[in-house]
N, C-alpha and C. Protein backbone atom coordinates (compact mmCIF):
# COMPACT_ATOMS: atom_id res chain seq x y z
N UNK A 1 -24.52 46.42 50.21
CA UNK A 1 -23.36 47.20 49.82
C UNK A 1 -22.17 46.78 50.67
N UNK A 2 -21.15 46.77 50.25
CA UNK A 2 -19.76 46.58 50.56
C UNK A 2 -19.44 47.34 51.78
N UNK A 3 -18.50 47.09 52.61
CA UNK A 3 -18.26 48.08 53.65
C UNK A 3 -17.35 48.79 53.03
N UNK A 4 -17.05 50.05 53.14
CA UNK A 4 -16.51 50.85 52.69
C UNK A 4 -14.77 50.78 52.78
N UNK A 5 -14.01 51.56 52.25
CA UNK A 5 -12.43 50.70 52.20
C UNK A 5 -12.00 52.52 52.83
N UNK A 6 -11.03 51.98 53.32
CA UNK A 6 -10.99 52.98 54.76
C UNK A 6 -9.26 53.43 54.75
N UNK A 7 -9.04 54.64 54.67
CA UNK A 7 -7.36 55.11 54.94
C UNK A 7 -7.68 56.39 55.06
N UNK A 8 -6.45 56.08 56.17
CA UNK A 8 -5.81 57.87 57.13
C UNK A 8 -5.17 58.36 56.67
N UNK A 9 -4.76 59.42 56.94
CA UNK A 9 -4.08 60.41 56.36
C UNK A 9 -3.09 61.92 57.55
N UNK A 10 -2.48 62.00 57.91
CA UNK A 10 -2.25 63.32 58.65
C UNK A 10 -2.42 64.65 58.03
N UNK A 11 -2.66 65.84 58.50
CA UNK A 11 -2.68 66.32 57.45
C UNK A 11 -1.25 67.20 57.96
N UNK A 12 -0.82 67.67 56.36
CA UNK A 12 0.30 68.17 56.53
C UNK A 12 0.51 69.76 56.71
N UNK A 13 1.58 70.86 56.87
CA UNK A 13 1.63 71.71 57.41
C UNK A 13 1.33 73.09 55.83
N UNK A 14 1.83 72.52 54.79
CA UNK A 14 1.46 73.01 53.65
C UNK A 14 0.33 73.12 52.75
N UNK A 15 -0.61 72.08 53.65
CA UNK A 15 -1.98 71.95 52.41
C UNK A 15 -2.87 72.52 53.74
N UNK A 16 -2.28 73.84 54.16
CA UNK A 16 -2.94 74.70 55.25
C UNK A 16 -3.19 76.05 54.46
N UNK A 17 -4.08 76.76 54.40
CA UNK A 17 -4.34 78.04 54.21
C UNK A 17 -3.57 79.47 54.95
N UNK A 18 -3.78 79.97 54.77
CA UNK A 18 -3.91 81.46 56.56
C UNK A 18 -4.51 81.35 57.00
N UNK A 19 -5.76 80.70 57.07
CA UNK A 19 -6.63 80.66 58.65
C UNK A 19 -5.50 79.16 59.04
N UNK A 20 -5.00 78.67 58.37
CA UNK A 20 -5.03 77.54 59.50
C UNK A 20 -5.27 76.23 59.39
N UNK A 21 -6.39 76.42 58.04
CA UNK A 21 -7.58 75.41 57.76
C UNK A 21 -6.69 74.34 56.68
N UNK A 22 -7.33 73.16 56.11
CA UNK A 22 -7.20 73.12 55.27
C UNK A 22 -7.57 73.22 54.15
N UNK A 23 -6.63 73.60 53.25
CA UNK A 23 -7.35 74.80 51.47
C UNK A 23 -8.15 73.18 50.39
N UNK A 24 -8.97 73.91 50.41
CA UNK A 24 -10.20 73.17 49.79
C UNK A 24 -9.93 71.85 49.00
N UNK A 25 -8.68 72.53 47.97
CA UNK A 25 -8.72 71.68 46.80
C UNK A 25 -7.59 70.50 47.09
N UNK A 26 -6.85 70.23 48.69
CA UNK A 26 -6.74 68.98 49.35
C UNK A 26 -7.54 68.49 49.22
N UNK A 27 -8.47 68.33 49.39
CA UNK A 27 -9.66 67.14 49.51
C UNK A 27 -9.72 66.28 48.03
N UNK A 28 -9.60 67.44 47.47
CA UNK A 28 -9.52 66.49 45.85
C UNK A 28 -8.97 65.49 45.37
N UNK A 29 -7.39 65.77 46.23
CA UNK A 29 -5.86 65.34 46.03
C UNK A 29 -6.08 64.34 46.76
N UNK A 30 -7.03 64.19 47.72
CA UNK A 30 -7.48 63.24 49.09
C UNK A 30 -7.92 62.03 48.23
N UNK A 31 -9.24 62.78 48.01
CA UNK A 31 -10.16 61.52 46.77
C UNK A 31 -9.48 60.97 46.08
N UNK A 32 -8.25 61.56 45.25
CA UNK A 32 -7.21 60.72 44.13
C UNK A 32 -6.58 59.63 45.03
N UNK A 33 -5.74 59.74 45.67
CA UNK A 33 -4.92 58.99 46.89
C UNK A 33 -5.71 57.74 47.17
N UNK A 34 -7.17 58.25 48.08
CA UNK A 34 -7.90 57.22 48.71
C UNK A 34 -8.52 56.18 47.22
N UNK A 35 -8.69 56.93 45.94
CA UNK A 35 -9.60 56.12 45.17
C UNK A 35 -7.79 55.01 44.60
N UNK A 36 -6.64 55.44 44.69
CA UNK A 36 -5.65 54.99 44.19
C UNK A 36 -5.91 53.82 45.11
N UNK A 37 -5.12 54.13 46.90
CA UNK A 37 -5.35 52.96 47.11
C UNK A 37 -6.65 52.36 47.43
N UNK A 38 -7.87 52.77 47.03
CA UNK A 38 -8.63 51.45 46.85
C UNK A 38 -8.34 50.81 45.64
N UNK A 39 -7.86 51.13 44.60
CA UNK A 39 -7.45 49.87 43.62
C UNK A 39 -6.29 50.23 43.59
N UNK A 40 -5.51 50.02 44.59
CA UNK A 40 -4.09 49.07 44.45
C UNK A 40 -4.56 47.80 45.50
N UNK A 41 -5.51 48.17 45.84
CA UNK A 41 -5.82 46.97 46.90
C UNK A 41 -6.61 45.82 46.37
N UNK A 42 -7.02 45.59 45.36
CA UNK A 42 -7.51 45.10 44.09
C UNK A 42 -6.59 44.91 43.37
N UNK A 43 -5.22 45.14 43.27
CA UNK A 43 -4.68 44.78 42.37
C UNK A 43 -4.84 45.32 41.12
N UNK A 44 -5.37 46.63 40.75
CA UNK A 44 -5.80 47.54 39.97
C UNK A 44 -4.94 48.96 39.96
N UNK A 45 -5.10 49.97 39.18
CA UNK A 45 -4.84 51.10 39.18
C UNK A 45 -5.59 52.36 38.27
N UNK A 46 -5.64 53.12 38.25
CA UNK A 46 -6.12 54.28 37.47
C UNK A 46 -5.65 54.16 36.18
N UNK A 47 -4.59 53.84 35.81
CA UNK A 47 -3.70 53.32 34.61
C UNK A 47 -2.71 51.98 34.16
N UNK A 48 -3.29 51.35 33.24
CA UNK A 48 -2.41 50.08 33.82
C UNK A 48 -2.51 49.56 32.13
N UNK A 49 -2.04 48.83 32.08
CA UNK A 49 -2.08 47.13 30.88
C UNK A 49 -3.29 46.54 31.27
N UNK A 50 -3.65 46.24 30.44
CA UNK A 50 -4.76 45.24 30.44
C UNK A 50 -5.31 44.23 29.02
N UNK A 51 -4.67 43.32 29.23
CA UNK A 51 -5.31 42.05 27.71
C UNK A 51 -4.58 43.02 26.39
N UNK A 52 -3.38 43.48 27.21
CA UNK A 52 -2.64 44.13 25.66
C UNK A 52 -2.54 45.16 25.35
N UNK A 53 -3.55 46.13 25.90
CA UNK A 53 -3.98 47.35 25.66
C UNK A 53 -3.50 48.26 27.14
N UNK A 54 -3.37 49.37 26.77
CA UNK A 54 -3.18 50.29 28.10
C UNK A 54 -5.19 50.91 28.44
N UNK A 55 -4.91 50.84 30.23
CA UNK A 55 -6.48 51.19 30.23
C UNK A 55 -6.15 52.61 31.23
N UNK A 56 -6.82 53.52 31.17
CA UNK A 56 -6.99 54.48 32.22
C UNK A 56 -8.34 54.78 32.53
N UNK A 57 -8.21 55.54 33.60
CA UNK A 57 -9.55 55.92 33.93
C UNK A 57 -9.85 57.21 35.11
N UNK A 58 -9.57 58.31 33.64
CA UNK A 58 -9.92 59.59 33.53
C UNK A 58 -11.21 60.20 34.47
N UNK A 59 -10.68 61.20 35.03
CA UNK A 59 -12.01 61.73 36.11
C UNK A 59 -12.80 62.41 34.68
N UNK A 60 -14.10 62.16 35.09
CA UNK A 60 -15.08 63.16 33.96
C UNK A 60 -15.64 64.31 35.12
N UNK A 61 -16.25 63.88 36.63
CA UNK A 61 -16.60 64.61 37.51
C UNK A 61 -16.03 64.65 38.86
N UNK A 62 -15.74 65.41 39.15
CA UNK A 62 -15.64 65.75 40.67
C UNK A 62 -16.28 67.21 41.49
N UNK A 63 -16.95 66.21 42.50
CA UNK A 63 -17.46 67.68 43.52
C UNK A 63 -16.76 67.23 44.89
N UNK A 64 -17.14 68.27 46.18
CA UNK A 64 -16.68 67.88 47.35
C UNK A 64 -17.53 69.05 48.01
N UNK A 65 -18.32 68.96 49.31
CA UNK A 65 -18.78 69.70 49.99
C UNK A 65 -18.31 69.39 51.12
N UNK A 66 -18.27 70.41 52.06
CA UNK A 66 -17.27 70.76 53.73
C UNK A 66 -18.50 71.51 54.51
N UNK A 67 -18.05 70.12 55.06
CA UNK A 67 -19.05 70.50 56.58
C UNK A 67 -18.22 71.38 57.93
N UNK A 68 -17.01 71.01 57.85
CA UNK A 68 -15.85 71.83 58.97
C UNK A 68 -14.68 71.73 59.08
N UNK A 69 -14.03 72.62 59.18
CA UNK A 69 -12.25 72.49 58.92
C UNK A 69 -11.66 71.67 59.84
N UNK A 70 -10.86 71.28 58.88
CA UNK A 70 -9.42 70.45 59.79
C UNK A 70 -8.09 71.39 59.49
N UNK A 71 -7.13 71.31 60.46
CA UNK A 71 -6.13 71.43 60.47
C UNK A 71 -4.89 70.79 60.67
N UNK A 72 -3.52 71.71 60.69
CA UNK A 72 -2.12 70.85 60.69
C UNK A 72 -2.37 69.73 61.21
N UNK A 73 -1.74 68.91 61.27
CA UNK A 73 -1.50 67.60 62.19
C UNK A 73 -3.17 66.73 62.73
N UNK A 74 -4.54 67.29 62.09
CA UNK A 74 -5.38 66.62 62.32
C UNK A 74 -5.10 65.24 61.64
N UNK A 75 -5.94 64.05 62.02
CA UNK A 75 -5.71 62.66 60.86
C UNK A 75 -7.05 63.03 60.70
N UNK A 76 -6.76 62.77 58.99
CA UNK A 76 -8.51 62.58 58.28
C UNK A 76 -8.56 61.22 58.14
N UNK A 77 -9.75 60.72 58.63
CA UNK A 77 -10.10 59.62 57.59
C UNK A 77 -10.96 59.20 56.32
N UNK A 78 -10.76 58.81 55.59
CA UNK A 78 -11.38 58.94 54.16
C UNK A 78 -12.35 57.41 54.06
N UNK A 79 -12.93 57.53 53.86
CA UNK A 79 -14.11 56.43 53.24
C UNK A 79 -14.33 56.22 51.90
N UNK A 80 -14.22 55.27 51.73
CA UNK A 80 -14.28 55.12 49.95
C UNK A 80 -15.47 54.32 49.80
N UNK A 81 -16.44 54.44 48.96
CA UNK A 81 -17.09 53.36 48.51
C UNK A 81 -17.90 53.63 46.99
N UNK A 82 -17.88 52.46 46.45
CA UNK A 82 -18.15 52.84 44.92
C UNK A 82 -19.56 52.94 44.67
N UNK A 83 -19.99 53.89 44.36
CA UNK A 83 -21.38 54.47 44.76
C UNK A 83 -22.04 53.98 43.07
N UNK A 84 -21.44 53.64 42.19
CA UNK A 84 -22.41 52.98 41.09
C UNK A 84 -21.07 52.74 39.96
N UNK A 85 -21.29 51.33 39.65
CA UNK A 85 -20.61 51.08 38.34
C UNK A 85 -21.80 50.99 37.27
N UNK A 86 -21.06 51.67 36.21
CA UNK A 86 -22.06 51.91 34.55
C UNK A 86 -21.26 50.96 33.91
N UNK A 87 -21.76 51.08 32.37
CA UNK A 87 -21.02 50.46 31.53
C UNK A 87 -19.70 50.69 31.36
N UNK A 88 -19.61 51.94 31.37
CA UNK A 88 -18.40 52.61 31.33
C UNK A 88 -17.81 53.39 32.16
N UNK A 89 -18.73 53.49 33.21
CA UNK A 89 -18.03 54.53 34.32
C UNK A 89 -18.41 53.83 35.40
N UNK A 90 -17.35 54.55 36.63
CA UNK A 90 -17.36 53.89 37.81
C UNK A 90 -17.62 55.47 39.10
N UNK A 91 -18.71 55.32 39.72
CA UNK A 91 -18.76 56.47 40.87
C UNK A 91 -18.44 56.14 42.18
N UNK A 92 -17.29 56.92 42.88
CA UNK A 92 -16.84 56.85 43.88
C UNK A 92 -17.40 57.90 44.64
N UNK A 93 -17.66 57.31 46.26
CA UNK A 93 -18.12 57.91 47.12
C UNK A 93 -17.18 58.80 48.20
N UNK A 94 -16.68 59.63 48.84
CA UNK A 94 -15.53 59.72 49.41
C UNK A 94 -16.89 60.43 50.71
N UNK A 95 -16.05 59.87 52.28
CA UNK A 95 -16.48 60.42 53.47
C UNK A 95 -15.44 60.77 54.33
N UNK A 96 -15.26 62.28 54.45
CA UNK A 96 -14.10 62.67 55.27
C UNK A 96 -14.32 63.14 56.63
N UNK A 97 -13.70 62.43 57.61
CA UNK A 97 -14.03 62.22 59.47
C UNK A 97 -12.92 63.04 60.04
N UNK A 98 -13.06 63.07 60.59
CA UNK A 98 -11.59 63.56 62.28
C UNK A 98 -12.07 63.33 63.44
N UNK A 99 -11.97 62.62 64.03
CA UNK A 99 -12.04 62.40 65.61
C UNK A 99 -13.82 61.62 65.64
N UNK A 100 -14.38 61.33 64.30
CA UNK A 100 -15.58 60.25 64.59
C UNK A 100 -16.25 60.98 63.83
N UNK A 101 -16.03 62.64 63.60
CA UNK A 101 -17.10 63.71 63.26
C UNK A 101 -17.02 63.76 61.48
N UNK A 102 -17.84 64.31 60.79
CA UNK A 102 -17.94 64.40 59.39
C UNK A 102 -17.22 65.69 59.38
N UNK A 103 -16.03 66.20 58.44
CA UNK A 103 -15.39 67.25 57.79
C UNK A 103 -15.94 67.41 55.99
N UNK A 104 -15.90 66.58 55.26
CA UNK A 104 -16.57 66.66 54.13
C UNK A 104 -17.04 65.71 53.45
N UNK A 105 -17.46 65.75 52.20
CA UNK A 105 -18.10 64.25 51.68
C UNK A 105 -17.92 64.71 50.04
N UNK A 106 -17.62 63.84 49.28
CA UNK A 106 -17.04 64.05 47.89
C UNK A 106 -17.55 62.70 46.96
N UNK A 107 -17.68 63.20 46.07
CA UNK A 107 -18.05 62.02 45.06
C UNK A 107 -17.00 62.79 43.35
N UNK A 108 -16.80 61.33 42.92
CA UNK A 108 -15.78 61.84 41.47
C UNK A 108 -16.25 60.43 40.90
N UNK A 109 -16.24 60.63 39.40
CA UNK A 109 -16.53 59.72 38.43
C UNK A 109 -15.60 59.34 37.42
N UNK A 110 -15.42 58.24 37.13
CA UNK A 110 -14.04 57.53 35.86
C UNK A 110 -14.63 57.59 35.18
N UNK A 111 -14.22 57.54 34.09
CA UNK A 111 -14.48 56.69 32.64
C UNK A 111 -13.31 55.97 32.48
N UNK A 112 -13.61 55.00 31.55
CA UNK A 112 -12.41 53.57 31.43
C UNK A 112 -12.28 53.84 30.16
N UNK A 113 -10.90 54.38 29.82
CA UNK A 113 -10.81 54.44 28.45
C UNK A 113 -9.70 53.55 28.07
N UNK A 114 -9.34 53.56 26.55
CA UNK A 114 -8.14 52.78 25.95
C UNK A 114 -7.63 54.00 25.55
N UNK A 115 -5.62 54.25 25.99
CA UNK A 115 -4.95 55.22 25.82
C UNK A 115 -4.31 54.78 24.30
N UNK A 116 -4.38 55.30 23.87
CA UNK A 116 -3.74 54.98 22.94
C UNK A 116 -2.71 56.57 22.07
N UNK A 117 -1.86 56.30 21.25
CA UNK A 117 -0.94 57.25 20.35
C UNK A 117 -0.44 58.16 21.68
N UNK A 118 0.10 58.05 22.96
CA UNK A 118 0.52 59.21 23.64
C UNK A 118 -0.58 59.34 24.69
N UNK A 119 -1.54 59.88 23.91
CA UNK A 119 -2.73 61.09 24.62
C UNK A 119 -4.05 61.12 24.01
N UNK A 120 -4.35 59.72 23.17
CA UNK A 120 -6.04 59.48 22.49
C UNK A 120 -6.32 58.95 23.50
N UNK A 121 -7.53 59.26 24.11
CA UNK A 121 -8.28 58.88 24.69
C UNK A 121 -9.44 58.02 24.35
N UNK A 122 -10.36 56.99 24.30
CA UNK A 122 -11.39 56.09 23.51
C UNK A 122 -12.01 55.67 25.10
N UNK A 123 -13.55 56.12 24.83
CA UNK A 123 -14.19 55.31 26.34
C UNK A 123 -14.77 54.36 25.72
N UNK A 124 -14.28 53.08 26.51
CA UNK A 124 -14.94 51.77 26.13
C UNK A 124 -15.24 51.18 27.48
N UNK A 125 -16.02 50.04 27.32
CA UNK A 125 -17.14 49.47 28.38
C UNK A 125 -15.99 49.06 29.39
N UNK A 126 -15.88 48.65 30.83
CA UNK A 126 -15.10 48.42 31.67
C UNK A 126 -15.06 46.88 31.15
N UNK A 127 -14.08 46.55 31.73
CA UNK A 127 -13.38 44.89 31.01
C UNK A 127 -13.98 44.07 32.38
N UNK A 128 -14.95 43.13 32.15
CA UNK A 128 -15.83 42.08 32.97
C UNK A 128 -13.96 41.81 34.09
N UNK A 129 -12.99 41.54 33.47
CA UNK A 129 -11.80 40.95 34.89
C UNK A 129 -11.82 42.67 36.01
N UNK A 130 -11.82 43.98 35.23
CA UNK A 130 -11.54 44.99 36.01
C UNK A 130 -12.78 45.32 36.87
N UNK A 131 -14.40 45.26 36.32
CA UNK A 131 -15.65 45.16 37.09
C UNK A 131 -15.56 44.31 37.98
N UNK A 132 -15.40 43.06 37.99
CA UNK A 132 -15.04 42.12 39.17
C UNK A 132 -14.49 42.61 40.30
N UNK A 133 -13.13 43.02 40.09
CA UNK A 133 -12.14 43.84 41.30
C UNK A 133 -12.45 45.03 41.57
N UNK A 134 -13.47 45.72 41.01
CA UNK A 134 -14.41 46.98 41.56
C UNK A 134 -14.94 46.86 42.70
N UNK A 135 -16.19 46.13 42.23
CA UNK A 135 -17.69 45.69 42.93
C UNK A 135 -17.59 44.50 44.41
C-alpha cells in the first residue's frame, strides 16, 4: 500500500462548539478538503472534464468516529489513503492526529458519475487515465 498523502490543518475559532471542542460535523468538511487535495495532487478533482464529458464523484457514504477532542488553534493532521478502488467507486480512508495522538478516523465513498443536463447524475465505471492517478 501507498504511503498515505498527508495535510495540516489549524483548527479555526468557529468550527468550535461551547465546550470548546471541535463540533463533529468539521471532520466531514476535513475529509472533503483532505480527499480534494489528494486529487489536486494528481492532477484530478471531484469534478472535472474528462475525454469530453464532465465527471464527478458524488459521496454515496460517509462515517467518522472520535476518539478525543481538539480545539481552537490545535493543528490536525489528516491522513488520506484510498482504502479500495471498485469499478465504480473509490474508498477513502481519513486518520485524524494532534500532537502524534489519534483524534478520529473517517472513511467516505465516491461514485464516478457522468453529469450531465445540469443535475443527471449516471454512475459509470472509473476511466482506466482517472484509476491510474488514484492508485
Amino acid at each position: 500500500m501507498a504511503e498515505p498523502f498527508r495535510v495540516s490543518r489549524r483548527v479555526e475559532f468557529h468550527e468550535t462548539d461551547m465546550a470548546g471542542i471541535v463540533h463533529f460535523s468539521n471532520f466531514f468538511r476535513w475529509m472533503e478538503a483532505a480527499e480534494v487535495a489528494f486529487l489536486r495532487g494528481r492532477g484530478l478533482s471531484v469534478a472535472l472534464p474528462w475525454e469530453g464529458q464532465k465527471i464527478g464523484f458524488p459521496r454515496v457514504s460517509a462515517s467518522c468516529d472520535y476518539v478525543r477532542p481538539v480545539r481552537f488553534e490545535d493543528v490536525v493532521d489528516v491522513a488520506v489513503t484510498v482504502e479500495r478502488v471498485g469499478r465504480k467507486s473509490v474508498t477513502y480512508r481519513f486518520e485524524f492526529s494532534h500532537g502524534g495522538e489519534p483524534v478520529a478516523r473517517g472513511q467516505v465513498t465516491s461514485v464516478c458519475c457522468r453529469v450531465s443536463g445540469g443535475d443527471k447524475l449516471e454512475s459509470i465505471d472509473i476511466p482506466e487515465g482517472i484509476r491510474a492517478k488514484i492508485v
